[in-house]
Structure formats: structure tokens, C-alpha cells
PDB file of N, CA and C in Angstrom:
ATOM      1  N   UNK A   1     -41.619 -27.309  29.622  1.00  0.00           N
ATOM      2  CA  UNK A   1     -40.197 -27.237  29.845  1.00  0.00           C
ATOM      3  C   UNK A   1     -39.463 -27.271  28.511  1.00  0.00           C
ATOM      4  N   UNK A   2     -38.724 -26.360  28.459  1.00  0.00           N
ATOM      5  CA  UNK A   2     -38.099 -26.062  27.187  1.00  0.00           C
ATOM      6  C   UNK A   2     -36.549 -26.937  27.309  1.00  0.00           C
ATOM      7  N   UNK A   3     -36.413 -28.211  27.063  1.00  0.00           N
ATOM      8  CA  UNK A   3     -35.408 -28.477  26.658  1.00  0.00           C
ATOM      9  C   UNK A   3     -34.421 -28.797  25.746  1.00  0.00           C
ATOM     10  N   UNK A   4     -33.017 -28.398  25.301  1.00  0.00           N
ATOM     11  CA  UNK A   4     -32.124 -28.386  24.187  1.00  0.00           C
ATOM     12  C   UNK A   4     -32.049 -29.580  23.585  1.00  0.00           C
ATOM     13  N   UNK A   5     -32.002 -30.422  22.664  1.00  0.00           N
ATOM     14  CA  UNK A   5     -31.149 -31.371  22.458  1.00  0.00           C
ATOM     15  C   UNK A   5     -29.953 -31.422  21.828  1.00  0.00           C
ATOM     16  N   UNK A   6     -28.553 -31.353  21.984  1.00  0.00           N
ATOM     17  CA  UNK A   6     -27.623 -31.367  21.826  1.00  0.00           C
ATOM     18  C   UNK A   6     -26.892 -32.635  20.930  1.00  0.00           C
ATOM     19  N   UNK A   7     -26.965 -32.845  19.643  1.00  0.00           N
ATOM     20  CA  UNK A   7     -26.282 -33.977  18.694  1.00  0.00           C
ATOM     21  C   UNK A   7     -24.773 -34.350  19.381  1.00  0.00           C
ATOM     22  N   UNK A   8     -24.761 -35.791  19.998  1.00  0.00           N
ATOM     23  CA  UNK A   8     -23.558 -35.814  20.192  1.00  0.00           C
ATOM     24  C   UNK A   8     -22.822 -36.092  18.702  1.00  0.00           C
ATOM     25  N   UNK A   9     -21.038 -35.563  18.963  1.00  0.00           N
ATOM     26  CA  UNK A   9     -20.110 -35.934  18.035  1.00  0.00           C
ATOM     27  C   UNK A   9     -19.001 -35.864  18.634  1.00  0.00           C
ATOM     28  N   UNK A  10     -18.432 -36.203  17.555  1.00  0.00           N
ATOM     29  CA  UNK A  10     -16.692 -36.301  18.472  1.00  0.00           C
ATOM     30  C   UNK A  10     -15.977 -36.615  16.976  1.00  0.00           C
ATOM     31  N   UNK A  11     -14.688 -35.916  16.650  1.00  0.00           N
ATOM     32  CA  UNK A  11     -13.729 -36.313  16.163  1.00  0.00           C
ATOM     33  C   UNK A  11     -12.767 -37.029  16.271  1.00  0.00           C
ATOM     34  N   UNK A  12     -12.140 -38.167  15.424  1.00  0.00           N
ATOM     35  CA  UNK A  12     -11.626 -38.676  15.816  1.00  0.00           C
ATOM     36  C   UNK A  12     -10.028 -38.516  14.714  1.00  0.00           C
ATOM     37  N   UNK A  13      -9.476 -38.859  15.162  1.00  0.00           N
ATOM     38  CA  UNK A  13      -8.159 -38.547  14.182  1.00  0.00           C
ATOM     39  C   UNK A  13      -7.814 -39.993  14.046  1.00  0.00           C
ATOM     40  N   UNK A  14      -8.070 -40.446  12.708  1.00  0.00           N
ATOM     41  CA  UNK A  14      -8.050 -42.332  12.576  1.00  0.00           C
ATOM     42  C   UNK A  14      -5.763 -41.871  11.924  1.00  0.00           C
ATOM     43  N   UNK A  15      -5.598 -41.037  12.125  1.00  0.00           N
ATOM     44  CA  UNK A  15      -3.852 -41.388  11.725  1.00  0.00           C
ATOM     45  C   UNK A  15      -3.281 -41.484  12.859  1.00  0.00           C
ATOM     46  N   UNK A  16      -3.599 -41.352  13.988  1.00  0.00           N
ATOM     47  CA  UNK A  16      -3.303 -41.667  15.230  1.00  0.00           C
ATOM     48  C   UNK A  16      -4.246 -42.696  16.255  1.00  0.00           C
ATOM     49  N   UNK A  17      -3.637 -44.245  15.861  1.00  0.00           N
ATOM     50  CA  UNK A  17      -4.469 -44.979  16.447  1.00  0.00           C
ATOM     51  C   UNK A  17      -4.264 -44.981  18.371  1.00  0.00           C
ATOM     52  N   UNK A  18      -5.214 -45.243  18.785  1.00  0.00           N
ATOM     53  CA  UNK A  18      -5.287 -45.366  20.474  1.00  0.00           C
ATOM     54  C   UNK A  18      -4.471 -46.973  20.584  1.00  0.00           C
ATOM     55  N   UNK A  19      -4.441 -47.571  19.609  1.00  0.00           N
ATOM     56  CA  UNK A  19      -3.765 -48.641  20.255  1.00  0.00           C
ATOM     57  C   UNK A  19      -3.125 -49.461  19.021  1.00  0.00           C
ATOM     58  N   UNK A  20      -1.853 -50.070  19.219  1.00  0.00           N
ATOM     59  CA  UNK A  20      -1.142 -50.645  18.173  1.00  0.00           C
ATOM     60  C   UNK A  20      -0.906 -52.208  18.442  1.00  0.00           C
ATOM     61  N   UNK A  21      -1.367 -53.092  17.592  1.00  0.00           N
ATOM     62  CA  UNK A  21      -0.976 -54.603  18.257  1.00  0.00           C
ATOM     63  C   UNK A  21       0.398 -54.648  17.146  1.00  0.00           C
ATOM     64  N   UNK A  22       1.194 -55.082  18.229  1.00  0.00           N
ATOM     65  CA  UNK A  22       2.659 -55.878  18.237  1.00  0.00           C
ATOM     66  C   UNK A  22       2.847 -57.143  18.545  1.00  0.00           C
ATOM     67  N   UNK A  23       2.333 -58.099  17.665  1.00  0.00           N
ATOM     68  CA  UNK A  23       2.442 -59.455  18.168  1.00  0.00           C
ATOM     69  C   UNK A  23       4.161 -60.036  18.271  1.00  0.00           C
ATOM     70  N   UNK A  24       3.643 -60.692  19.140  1.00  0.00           N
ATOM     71  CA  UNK A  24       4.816 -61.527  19.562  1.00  0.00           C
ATOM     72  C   UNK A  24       6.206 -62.394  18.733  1.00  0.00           C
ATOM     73  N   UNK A  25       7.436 -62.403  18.937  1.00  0.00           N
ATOM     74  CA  UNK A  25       7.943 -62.980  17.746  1.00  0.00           C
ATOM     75  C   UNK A  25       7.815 -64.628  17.493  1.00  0.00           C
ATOM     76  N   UNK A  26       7.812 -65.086  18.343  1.00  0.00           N
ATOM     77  CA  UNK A  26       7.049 -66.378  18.300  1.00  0.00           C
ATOM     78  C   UNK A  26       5.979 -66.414  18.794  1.00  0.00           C
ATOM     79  N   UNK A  27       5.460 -67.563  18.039  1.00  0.00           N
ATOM     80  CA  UNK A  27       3.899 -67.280  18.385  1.00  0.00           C
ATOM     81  C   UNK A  27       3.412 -68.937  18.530  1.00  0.00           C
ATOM     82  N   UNK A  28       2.434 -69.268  19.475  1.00  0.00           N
ATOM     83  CA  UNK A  28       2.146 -70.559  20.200  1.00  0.00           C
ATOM     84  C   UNK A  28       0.587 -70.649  19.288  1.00  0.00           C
ATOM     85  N   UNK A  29       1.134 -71.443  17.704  1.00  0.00           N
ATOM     86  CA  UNK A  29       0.001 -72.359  17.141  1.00  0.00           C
ATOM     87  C   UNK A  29      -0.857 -73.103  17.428  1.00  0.00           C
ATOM     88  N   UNK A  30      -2.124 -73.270  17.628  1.00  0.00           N
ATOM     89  CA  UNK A  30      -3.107 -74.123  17.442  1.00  0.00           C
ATOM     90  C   UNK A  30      -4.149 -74.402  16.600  1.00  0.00           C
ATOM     91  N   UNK A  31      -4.590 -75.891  16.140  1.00  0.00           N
ATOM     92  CA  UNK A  31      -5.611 -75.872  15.139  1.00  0.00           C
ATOM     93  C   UNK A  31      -6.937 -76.028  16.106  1.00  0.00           C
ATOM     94  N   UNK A  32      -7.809 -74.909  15.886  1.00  0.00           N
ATOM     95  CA  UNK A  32      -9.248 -75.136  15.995  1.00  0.00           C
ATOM     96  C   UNK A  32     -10.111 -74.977  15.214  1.00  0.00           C
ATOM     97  N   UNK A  33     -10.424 -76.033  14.443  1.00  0.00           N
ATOM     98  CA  UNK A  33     -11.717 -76.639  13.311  1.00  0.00           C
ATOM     99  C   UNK A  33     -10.467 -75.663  12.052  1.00  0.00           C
ATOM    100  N   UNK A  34     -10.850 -75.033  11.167  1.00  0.00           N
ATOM    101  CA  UNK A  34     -10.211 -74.672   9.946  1.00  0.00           C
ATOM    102  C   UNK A  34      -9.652 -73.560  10.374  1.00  0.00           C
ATOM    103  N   UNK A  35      -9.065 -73.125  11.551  1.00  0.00           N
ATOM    104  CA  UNK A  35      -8.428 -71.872  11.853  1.00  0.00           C
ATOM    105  C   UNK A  35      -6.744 -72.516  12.766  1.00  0.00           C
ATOM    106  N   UNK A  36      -5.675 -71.487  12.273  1.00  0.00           N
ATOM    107  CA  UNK A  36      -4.726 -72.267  13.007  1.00  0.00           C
ATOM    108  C   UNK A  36      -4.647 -71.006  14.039  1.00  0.00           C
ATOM    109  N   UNK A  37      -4.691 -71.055  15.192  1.00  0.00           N
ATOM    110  CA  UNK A  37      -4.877 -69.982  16.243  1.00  0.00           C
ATOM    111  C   UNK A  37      -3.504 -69.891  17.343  1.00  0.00           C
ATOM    112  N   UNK A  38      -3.302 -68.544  17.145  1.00  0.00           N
ATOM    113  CA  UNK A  38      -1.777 -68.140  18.212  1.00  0.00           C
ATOM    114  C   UNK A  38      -2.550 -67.646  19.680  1.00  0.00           C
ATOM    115  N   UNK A  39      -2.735 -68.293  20.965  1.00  0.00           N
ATOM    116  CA  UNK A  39      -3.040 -67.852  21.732  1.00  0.00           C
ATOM    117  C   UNK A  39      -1.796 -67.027  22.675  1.00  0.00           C
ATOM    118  N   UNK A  40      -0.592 -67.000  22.260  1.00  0.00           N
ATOM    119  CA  UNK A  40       0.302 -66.558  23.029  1.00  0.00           C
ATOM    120  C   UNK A  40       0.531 -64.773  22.794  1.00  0.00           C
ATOM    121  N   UNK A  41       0.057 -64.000  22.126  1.00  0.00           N
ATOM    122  CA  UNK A  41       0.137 -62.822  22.008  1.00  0.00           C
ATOM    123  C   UNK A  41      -0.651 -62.188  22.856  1.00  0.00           C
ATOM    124  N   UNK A  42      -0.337 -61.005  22.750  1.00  0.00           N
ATOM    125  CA  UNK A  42      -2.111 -60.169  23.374  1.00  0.00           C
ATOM    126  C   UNK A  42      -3.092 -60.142  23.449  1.00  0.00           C
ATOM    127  N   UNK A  43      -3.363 -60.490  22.008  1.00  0.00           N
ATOM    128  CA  UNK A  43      -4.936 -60.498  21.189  1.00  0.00           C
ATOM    129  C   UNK A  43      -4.435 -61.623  20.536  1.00  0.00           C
ATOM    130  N   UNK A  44      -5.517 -62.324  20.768  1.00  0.00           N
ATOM    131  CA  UNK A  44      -5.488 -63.871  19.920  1.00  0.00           C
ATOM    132  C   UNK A  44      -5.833 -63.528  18.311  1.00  0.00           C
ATOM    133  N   UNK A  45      -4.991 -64.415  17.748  1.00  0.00           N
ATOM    134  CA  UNK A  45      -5.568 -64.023  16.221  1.00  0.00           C
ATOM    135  C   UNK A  45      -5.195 -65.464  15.739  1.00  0.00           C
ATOM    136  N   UNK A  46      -5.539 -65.258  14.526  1.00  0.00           N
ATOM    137  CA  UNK A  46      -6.036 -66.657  13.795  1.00  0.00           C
ATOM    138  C   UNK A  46      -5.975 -66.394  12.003  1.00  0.00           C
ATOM    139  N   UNK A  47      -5.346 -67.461  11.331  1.00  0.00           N
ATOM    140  CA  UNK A  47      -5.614 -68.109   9.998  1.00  0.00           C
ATOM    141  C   UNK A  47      -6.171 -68.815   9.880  1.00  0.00           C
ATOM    142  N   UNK A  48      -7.362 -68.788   8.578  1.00  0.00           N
ATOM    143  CA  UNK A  48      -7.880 -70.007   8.192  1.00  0.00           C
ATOM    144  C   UNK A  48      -6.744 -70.876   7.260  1.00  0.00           C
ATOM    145  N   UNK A  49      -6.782 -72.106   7.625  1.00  0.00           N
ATOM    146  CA  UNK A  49      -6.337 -73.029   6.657  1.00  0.00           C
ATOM    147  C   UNK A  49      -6.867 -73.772   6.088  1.00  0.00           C
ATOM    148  N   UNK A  50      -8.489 -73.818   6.802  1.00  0.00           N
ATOM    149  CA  UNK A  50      -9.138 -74.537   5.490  1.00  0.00           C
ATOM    150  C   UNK A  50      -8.978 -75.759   6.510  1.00  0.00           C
ATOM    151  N   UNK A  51     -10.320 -76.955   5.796  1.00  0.00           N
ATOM    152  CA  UNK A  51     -10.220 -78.343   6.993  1.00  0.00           C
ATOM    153  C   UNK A  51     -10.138 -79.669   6.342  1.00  0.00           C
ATOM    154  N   UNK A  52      -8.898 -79.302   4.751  1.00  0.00           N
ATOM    155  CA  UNK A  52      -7.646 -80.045   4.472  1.00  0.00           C
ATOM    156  C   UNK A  52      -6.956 -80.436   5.282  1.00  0.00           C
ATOM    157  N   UNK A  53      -6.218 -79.468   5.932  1.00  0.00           N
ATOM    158  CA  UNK A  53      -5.229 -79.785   6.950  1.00  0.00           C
ATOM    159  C   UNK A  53      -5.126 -79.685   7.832  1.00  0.00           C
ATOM    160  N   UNK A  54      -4.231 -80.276   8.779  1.00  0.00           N
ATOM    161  CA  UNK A  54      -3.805 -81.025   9.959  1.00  0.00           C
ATOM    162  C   UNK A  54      -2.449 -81.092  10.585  1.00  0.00           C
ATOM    163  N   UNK A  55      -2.333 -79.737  11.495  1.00  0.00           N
ATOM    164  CA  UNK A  55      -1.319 -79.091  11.906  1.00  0.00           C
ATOM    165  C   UNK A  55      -0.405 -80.318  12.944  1.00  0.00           C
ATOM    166  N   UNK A  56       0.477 -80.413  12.700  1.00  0.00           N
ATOM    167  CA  UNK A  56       1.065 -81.839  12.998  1.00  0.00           C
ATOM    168  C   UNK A  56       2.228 -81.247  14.381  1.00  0.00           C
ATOM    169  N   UNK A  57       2.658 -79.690  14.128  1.00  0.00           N
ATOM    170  CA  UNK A  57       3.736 -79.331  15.273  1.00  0.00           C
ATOM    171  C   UNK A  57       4.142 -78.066  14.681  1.00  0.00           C
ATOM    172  N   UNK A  58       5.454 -77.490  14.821  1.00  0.00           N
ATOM    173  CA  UNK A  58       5.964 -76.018  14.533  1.00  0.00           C
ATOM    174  C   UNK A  58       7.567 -76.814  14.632  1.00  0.00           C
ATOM    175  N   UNK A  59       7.960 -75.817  13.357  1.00  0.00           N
ATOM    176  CA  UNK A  59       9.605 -76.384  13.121  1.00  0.00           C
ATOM    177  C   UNK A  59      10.405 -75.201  13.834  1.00  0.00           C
ATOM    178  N   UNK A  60      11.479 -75.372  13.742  1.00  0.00           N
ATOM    179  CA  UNK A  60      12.811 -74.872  14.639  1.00  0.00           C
ATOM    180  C   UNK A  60      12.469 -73.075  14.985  1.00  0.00           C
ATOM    181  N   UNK A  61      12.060 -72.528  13.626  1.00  0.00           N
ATOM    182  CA  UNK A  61      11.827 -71.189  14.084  1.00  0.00           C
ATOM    183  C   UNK A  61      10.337 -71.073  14.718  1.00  0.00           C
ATOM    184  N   UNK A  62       9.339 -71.973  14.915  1.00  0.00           N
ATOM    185  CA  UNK A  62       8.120 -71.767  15.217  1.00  0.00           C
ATOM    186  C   UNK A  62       7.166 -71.562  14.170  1.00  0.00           C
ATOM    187  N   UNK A  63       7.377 -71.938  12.813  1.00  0.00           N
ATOM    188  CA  UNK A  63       5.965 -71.954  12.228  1.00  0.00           C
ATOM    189  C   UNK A  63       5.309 -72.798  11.817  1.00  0.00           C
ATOM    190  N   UNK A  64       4.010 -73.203  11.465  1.00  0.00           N
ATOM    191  CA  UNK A  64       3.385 -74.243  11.472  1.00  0.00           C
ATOM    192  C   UNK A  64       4.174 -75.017  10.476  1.00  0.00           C
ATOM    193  N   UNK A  65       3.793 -76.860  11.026  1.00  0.00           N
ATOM    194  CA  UNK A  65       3.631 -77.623  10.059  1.00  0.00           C
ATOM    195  C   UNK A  65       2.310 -78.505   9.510  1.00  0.00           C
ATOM    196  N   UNK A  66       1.750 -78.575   8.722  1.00  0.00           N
ATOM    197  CA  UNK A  66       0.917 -79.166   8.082  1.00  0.00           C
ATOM    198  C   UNK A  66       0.721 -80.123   7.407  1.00  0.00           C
ATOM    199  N   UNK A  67       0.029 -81.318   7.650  1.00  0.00           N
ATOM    200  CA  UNK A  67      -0.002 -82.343   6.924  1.00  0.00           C
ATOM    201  C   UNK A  67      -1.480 -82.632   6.227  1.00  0.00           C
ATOM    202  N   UNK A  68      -1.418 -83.065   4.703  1.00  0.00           N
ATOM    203  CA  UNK A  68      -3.435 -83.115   4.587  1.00  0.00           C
ATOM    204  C   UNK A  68      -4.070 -83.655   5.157  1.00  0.00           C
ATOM    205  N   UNK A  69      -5.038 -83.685   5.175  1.00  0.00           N
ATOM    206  CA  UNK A  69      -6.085 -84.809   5.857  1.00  0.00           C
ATOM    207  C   UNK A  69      -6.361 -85.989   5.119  1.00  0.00           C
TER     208      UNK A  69
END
């Protein structure tokens, strides 16, 4: 049986992404181990801060506060 094999490919055009994250304008901080983590957006994302510090609350506009360890 004579069969073809056919290389898949596909182009992709990377200047037109399939999807754009727009995070949220406030964003709901948490410290887990050396990362301060926003679970309130779409896609969770995260800063390291390193495990100096010790996120104590969020001031009037919502961004972290930090105190050392």
C-alpha cells in the first residue's frame, strides 16, 4: 500500500494575537510564599517579591503594602 505522508504546517501570523489579556483595574493581592498573586483578573498572575516581605494589606488605590520580615 502506497501511502503519502503529508508534513503538517500551518502559519501563523504572531502580529495578530488570538487573544489579548486586559487585566483588571484593581486587582485583589495575595502573598503566596515569595509571590504577591492577583487572583481577581482572568488569568491569575503574580510578582515575585522575594521572602523579605510581608504583605500587610493594599492602600486606598489598591496596591500592595509591605512590611520586612
Amino acid at each position: 500500500m502506497d501511502e503519502q505522508v503529508v508534513p503538517e504546517s500551518e502559519t501563523l501570523d504572531l502580529t495578530k494575537p488570538a487573544y489579548e489579556f486586559k487585566p483588571n483595574e484593581q486587582h485583589d493581592w495575595r502573598q503566596q510564599g515569595p509571590y504577591c498573586v492577583c487572583k481577581s483578573c482572568e488569568l491569575q498572575h503574580a510578582v515575585y517579591v522575594g521572602m523579605g516581605k510581608i504583605l500587610v494589606g493594599l492602600d486606598d488605590k489598591g496596591k500592595p503594602i509591605f512590611k520586612p520580615r
